[in-house]
C-alpha atoms as a PDB file:
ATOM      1  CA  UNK A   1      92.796 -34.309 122.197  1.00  0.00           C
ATOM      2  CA  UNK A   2      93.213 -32.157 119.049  1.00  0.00           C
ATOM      3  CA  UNK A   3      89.383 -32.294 118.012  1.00  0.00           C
ATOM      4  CA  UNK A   4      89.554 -30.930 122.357  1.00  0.00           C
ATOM      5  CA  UNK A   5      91.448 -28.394 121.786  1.00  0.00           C
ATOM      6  CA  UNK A   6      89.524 -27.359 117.827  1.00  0.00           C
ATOM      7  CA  UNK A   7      86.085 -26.975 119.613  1.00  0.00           C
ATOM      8  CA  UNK A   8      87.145 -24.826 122.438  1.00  0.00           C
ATOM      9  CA  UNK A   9      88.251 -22.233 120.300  1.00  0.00           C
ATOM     10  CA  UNK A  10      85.165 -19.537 119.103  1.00  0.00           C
ATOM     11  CA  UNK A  11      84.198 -19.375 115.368  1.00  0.00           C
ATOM     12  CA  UNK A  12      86.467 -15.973 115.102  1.00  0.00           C
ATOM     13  CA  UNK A  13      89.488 -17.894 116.017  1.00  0.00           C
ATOM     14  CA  UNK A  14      88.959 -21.086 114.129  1.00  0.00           C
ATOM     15  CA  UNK A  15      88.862 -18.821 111.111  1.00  0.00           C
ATOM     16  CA  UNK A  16      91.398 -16.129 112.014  1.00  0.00           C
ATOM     17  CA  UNK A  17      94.047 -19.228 112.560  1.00  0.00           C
ATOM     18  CA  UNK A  18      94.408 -20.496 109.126  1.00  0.00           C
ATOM     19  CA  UNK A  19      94.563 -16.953 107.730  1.00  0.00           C
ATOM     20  CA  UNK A  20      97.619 -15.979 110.124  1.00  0.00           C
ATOM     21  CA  UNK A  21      99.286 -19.669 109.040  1.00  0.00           C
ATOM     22  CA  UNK A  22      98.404 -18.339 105.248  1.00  0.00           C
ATOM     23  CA  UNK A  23     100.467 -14.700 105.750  1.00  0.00           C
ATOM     24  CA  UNK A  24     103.370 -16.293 107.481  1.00  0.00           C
ATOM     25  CA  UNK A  25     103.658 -18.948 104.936  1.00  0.00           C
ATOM     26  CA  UNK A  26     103.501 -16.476 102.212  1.00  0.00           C
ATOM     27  CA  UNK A  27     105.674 -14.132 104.175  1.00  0.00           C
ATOM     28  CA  UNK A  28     108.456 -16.469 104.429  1.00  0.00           C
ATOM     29  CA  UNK A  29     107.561 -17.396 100.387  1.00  0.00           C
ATOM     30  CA  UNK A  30     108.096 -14.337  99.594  1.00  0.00           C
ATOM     31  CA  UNK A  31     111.707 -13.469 102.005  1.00  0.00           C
ATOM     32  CA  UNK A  32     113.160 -16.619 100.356  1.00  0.00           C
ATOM     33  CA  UNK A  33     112.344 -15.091  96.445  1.00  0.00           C
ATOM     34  CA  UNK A  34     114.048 -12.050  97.606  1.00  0.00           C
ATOM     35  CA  UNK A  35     117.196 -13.132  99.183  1.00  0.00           C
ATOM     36  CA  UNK A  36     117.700 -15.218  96.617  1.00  0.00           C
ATOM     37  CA  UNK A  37     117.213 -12.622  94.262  1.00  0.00           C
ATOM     38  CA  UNK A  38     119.424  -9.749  96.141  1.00  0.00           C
ATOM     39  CA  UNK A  39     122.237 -12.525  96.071  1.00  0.00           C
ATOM     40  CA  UNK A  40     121.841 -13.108  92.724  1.00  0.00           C
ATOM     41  CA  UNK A  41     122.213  -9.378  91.705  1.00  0.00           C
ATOM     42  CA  UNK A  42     124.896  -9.351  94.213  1.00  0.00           C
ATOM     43  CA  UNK A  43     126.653 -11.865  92.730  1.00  0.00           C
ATOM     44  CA  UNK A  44     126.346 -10.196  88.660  1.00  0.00           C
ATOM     45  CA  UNK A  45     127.261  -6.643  90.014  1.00  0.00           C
ATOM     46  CA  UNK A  46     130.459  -8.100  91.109  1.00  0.00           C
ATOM     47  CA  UNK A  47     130.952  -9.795  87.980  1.00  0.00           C
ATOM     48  CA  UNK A  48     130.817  -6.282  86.232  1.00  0.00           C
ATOM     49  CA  UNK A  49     132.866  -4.360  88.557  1.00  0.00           C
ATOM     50  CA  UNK A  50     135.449  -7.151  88.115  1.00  0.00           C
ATOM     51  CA  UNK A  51     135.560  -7.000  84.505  1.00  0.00           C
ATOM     52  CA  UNK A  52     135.982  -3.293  84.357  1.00  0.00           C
ATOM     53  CA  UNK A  53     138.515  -3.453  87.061  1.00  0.00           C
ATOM     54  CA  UNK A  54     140.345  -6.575  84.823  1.00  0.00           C
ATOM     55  CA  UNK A  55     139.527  -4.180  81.599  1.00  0.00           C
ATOM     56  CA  UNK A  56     141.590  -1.181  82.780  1.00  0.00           C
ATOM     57  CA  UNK A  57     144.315  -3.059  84.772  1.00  0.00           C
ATOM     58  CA  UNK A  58     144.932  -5.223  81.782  1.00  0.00           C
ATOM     59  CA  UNK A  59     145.367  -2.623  79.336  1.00  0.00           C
ATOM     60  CA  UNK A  60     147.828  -0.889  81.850  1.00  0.00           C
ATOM     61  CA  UNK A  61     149.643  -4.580  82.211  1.00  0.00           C
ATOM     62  CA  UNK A  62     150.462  -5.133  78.825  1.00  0.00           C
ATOM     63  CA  UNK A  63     153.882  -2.410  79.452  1.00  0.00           C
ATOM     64  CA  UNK A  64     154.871  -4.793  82.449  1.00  0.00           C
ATOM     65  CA  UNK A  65     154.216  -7.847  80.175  1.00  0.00           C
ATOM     66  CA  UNK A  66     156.056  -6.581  77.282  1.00  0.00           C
ATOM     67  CA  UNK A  67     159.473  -5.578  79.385  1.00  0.00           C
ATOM     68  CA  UNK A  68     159.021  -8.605  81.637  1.00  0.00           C
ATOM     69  CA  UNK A  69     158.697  -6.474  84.897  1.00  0.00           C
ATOM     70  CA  UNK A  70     157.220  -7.927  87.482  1.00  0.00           C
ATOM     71  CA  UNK A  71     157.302  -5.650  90.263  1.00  0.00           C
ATOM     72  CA  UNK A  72     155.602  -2.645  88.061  1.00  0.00           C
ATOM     73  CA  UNK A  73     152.789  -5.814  87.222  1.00  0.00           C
ATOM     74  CA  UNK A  74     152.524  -6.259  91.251  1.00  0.00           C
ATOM     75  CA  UNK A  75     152.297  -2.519  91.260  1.00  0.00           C
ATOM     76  CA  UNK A  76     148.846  -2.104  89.049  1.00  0.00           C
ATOM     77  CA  UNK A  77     147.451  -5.191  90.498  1.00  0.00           C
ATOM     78  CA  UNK A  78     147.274  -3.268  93.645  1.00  0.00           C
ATOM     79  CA  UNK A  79     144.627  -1.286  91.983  1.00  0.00           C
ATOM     80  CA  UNK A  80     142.089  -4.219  92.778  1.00  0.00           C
ATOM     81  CA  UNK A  81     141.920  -2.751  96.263  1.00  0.00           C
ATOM     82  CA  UNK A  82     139.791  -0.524  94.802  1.00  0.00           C
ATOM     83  CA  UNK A  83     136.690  -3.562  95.397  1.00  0.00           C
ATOM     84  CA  UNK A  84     137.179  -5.195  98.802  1.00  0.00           C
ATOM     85  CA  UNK A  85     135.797  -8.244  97.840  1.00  0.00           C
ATOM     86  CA  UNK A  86     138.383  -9.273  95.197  1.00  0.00           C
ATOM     87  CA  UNK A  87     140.482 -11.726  97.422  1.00  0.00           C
ATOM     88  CA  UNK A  88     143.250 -12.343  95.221  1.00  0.00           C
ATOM     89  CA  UNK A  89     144.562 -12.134  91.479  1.00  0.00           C
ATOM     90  CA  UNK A  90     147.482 -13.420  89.857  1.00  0.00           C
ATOM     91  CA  UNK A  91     148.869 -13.209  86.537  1.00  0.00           C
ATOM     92  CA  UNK A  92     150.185 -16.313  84.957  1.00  0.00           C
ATOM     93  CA  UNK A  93     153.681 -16.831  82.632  1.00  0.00           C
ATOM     94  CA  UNK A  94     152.900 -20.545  82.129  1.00  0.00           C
ATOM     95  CA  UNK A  95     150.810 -22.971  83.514  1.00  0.00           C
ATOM     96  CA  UNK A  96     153.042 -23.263  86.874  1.00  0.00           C
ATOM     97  CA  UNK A  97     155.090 -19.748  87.106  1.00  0.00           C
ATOM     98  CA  UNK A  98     153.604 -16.665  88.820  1.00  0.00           C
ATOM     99  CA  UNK A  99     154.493 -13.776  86.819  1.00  0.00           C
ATOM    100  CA  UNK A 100     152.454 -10.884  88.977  1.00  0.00           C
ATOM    101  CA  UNK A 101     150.203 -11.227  92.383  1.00  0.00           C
ATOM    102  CA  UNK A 102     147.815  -8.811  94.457  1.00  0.00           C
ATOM    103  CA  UNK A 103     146.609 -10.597  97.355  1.00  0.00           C
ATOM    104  CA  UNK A 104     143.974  -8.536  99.937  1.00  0.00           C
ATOM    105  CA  UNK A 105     145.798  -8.772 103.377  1.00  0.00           C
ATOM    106  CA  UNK A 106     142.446  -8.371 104.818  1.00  0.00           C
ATOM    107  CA  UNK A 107     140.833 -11.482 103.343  1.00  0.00           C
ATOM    108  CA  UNK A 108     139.555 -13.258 106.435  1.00  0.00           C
ATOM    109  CA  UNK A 109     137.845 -10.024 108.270  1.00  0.00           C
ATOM    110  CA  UNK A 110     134.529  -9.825 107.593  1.00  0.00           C
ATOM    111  CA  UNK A 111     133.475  -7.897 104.630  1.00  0.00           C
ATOM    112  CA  UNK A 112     131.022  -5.668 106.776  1.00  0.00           C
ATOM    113  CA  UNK A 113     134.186  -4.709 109.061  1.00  0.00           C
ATOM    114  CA  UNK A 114     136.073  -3.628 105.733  1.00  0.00           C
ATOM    115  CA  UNK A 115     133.775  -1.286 104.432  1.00  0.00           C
ATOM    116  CA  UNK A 116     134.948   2.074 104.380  1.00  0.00           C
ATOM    117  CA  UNK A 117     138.521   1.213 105.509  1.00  0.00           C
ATOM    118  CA  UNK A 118     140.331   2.774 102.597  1.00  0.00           C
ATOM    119  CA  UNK A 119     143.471   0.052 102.742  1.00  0.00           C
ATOM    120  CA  UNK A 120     144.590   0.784  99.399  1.00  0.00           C
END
């Protein structure tokens, strides 16, 4: 049936068939390398923006810290609304007590419906 179907094509499309299977292959080779890599620079840019977010909060934290004030601490952690994909932060006394906590109300939306909301 399949050795049918072969010979009833012409000679242009018996050899214009394996080059369209060739570009789609390659096509979808080459949409997989990229997504991966977007993700991947996705994922380091928010590694920087969280370490100079962490940088500047933490220097402002140390006051809080020092005079063991947690609701000024709960105050600069709200800064970390300033990056909509931070979910939550918390700042630890000892292994089991929460000194400080910012927690992003707006978690469970959709980061594409968050964009350019300005909750902070």
């Amino acid at each position: 049936m399949s050795k049918n179907w072969m010979n009833s094509l012409s000679l242009s499309q018996r050899l214009y068939l394996p080059l369209v299977f060739f570009v789609v292959a390659l096509f979808l080779v080459f949409q997989t390398l990229g997504s991966y890599k977007y993700i991947e620079s996705e994922k380091q840019n928010l590694v920087n923006r969280i370490n100079i977010l962490a940088t500047g909060i933490g220097t402002n934290l140390t006051a809080a810290i020092q005079f063991d004030d947690p609701l000024t601490a709960n105050e600069i952690l709200s800064a970390f609304c300033a990056d909509p994909m931070i979910t939550s932060v918390s700042v630890m006394r000892d292994a089991k007590t929460v000194f400080a906590k910012y927690q992003n109300q707006k978690a469970t939306v959709s980061y594409a419906n968050r964009v350019g909301e300005g909750d902070c």
